[in-house]
C-alpha atoms as a PDB file:
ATOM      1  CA  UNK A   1     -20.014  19.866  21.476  1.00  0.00           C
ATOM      2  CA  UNK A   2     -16.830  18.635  19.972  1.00  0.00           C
ATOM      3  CA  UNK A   3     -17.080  15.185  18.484  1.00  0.00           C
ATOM      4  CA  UNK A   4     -14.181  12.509  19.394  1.00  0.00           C
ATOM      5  CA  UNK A   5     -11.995  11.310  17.065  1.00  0.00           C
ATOM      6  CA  UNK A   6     -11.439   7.773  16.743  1.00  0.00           C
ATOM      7  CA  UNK A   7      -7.691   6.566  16.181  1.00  0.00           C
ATOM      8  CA  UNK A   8      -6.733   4.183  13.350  1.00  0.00           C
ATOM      9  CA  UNK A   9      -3.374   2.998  11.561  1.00  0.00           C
ATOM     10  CA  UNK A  10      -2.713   3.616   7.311  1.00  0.00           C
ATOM     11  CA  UNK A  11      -0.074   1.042   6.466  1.00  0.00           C
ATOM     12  CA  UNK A  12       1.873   1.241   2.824  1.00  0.00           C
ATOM     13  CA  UNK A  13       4.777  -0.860   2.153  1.00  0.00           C
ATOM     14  CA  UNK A  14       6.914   0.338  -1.129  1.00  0.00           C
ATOM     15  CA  UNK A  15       9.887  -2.259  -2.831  1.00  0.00           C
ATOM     16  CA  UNK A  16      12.499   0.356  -0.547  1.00  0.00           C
ATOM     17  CA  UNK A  17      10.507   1.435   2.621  1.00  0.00           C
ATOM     18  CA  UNK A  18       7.529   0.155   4.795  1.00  0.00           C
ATOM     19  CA  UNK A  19       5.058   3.106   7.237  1.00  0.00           C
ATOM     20  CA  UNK A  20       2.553   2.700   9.396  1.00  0.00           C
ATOM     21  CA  UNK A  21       0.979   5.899  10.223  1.00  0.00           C
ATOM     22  CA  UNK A  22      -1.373   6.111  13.203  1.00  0.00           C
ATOM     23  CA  UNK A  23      -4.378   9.198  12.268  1.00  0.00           C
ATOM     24  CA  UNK A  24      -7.275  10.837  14.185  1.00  0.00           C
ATOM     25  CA  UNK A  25     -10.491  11.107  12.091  1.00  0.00           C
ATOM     26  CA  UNK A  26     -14.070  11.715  12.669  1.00  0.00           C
ATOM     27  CA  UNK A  27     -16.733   9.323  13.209  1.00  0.00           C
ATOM     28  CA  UNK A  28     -18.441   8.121   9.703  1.00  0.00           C
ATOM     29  CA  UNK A  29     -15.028   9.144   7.835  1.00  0.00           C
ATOM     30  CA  UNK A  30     -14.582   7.070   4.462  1.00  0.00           C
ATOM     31  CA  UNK A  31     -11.652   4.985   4.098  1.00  0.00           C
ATOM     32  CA  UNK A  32     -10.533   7.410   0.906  1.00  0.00           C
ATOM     33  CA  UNK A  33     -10.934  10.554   2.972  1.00  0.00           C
ATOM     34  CA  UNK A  34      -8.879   8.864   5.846  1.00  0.00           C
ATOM     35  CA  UNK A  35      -6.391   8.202   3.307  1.00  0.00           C
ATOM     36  CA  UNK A  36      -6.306  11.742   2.538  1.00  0.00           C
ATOM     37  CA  UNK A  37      -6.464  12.970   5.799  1.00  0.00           C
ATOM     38  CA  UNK A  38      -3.245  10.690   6.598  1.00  0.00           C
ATOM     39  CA  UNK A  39      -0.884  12.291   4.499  1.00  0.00           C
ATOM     40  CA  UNK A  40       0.362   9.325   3.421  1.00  0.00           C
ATOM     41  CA  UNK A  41       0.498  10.909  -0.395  1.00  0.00           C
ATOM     42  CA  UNK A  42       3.352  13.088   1.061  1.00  0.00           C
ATOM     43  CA  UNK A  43       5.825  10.099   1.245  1.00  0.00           C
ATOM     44  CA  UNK A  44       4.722   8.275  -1.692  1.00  0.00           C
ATOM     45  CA  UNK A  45       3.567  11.323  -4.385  1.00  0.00           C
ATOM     46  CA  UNK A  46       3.257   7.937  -6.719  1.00  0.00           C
ATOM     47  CA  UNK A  47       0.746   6.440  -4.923  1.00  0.00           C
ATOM     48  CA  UNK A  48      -2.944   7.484  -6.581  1.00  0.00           C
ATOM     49  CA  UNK A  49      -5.207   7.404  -2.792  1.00  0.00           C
ATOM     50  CA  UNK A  50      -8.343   7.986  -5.373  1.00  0.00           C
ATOM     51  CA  UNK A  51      -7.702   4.762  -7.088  1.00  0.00           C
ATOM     52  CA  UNK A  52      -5.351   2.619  -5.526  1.00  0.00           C
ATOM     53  CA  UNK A  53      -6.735  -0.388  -3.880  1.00  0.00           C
ATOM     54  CA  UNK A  54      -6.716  -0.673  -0.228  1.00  0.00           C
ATOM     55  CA  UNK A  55      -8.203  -3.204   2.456  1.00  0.00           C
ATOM     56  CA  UNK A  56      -8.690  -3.407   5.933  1.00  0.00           C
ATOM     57  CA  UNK A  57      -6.651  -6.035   7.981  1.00  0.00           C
ATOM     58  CA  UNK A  58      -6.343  -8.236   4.528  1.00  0.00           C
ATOM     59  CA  UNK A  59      -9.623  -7.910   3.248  1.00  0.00           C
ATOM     60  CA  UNK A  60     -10.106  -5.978  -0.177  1.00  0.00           C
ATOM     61  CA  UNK A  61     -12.570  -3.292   0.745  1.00  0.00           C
ATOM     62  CA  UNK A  62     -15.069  -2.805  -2.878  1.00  0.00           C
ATOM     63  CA  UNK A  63     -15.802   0.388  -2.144  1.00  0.00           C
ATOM     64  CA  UNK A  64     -13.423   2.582  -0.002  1.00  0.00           C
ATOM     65  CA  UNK A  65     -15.171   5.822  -0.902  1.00  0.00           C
ATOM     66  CA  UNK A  66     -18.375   4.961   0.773  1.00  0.00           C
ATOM     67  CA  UNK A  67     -17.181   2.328   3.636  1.00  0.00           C
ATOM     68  CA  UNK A  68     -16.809   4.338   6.918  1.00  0.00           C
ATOM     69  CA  UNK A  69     -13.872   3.463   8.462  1.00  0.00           C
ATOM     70  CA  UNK A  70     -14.109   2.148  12.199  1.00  0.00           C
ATOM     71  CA  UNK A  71     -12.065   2.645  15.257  1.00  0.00           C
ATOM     72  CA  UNK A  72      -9.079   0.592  15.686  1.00  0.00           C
ATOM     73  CA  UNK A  73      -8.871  -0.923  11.954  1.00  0.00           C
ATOM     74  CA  UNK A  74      -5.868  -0.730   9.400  1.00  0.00           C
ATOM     75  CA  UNK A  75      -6.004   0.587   5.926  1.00  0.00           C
ATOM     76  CA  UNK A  76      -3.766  -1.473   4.019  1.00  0.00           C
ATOM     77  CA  UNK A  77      -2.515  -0.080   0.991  1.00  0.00           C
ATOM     78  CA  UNK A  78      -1.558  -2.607  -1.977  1.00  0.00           C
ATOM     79  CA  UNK A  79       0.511  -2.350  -4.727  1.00  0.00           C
ATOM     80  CA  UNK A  80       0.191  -4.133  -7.820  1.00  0.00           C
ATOM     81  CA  UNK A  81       1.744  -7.488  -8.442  1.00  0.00           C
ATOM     82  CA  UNK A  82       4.618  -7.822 -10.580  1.00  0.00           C
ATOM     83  CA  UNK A  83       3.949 -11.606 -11.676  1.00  0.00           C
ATOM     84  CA  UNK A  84       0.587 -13.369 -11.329  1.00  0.00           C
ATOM     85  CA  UNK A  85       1.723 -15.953  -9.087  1.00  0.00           C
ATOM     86  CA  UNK A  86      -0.233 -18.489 -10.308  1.00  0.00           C
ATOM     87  CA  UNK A  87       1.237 -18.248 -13.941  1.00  0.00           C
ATOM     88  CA  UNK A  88       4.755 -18.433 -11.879  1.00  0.00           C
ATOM     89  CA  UNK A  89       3.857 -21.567 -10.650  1.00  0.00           C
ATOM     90  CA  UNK A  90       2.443 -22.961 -13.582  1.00  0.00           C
ATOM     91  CA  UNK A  91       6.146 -22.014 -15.625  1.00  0.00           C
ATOM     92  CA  UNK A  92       7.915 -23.835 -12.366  1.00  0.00           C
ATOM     93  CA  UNK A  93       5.997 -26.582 -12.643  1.00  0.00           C
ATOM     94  CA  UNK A  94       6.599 -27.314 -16.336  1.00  0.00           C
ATOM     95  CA  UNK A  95      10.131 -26.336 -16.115  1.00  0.00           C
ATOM     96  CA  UNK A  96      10.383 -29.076 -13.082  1.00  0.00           C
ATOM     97  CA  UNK A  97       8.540 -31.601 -15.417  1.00  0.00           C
ATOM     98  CA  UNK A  98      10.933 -30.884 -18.248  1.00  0.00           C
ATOM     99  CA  UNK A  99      13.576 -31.380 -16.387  1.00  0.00           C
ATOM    100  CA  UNK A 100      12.216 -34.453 -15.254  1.00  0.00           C
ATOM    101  CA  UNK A 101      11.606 -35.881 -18.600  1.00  0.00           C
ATOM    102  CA  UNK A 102      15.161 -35.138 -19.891  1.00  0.00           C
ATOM    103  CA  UNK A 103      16.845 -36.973 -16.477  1.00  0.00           C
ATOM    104  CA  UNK A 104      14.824 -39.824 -17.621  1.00  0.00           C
END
């Protein structure tokens, strides 16, 4: 008997371009093998899909090479940040207290 696939969305968003790729996989598929299976590598060949971190509707995901993936969820792709932003706020803070100071 042939088993049903189940449908689900991979979602990567570069500085230039944003996809959203809707894939068939198995049942019991890992989120790293549905990565693979998306062919999602083919647009970005600088993404690493064995390392990269990924999450499912916002949610960091630990361990994408043993969490199944489900029917209807969306593996979210990150990239890394540029800035921490809380060390961003922290230098607009004490730039907008400096500048306080010195209107004073």
């Amino acid at each position: 008997m042939v088993e049903a696939l189940i449908e689900i969305e991979v979602v990567y968003a570069a500085v230039d371009r944003q996809v959203l790729l809707s894939v068939k996989v198995p049942p019991g598929t890992s989120i790293r093998a549905a990565l693979q299976q998306s062919g999602i590598g083919q647009s970005f060949p600088e993404l690493d899909l064995a390392t990269c971190p990924v999450g499912i509707f916002g949610k960091v995901i630990v361990d994408p090479g043993n969490r199944p993936i489900q029917s209807g969820e969306r593996i979210e792709i990150y990239r890394p940040l540029l800035a921490d932003p809380k060390e961003v706020r922290r230098l607009r803070a004490a730039k907008a207290a400096e500048t306080k100071a010195r209107n004073q």
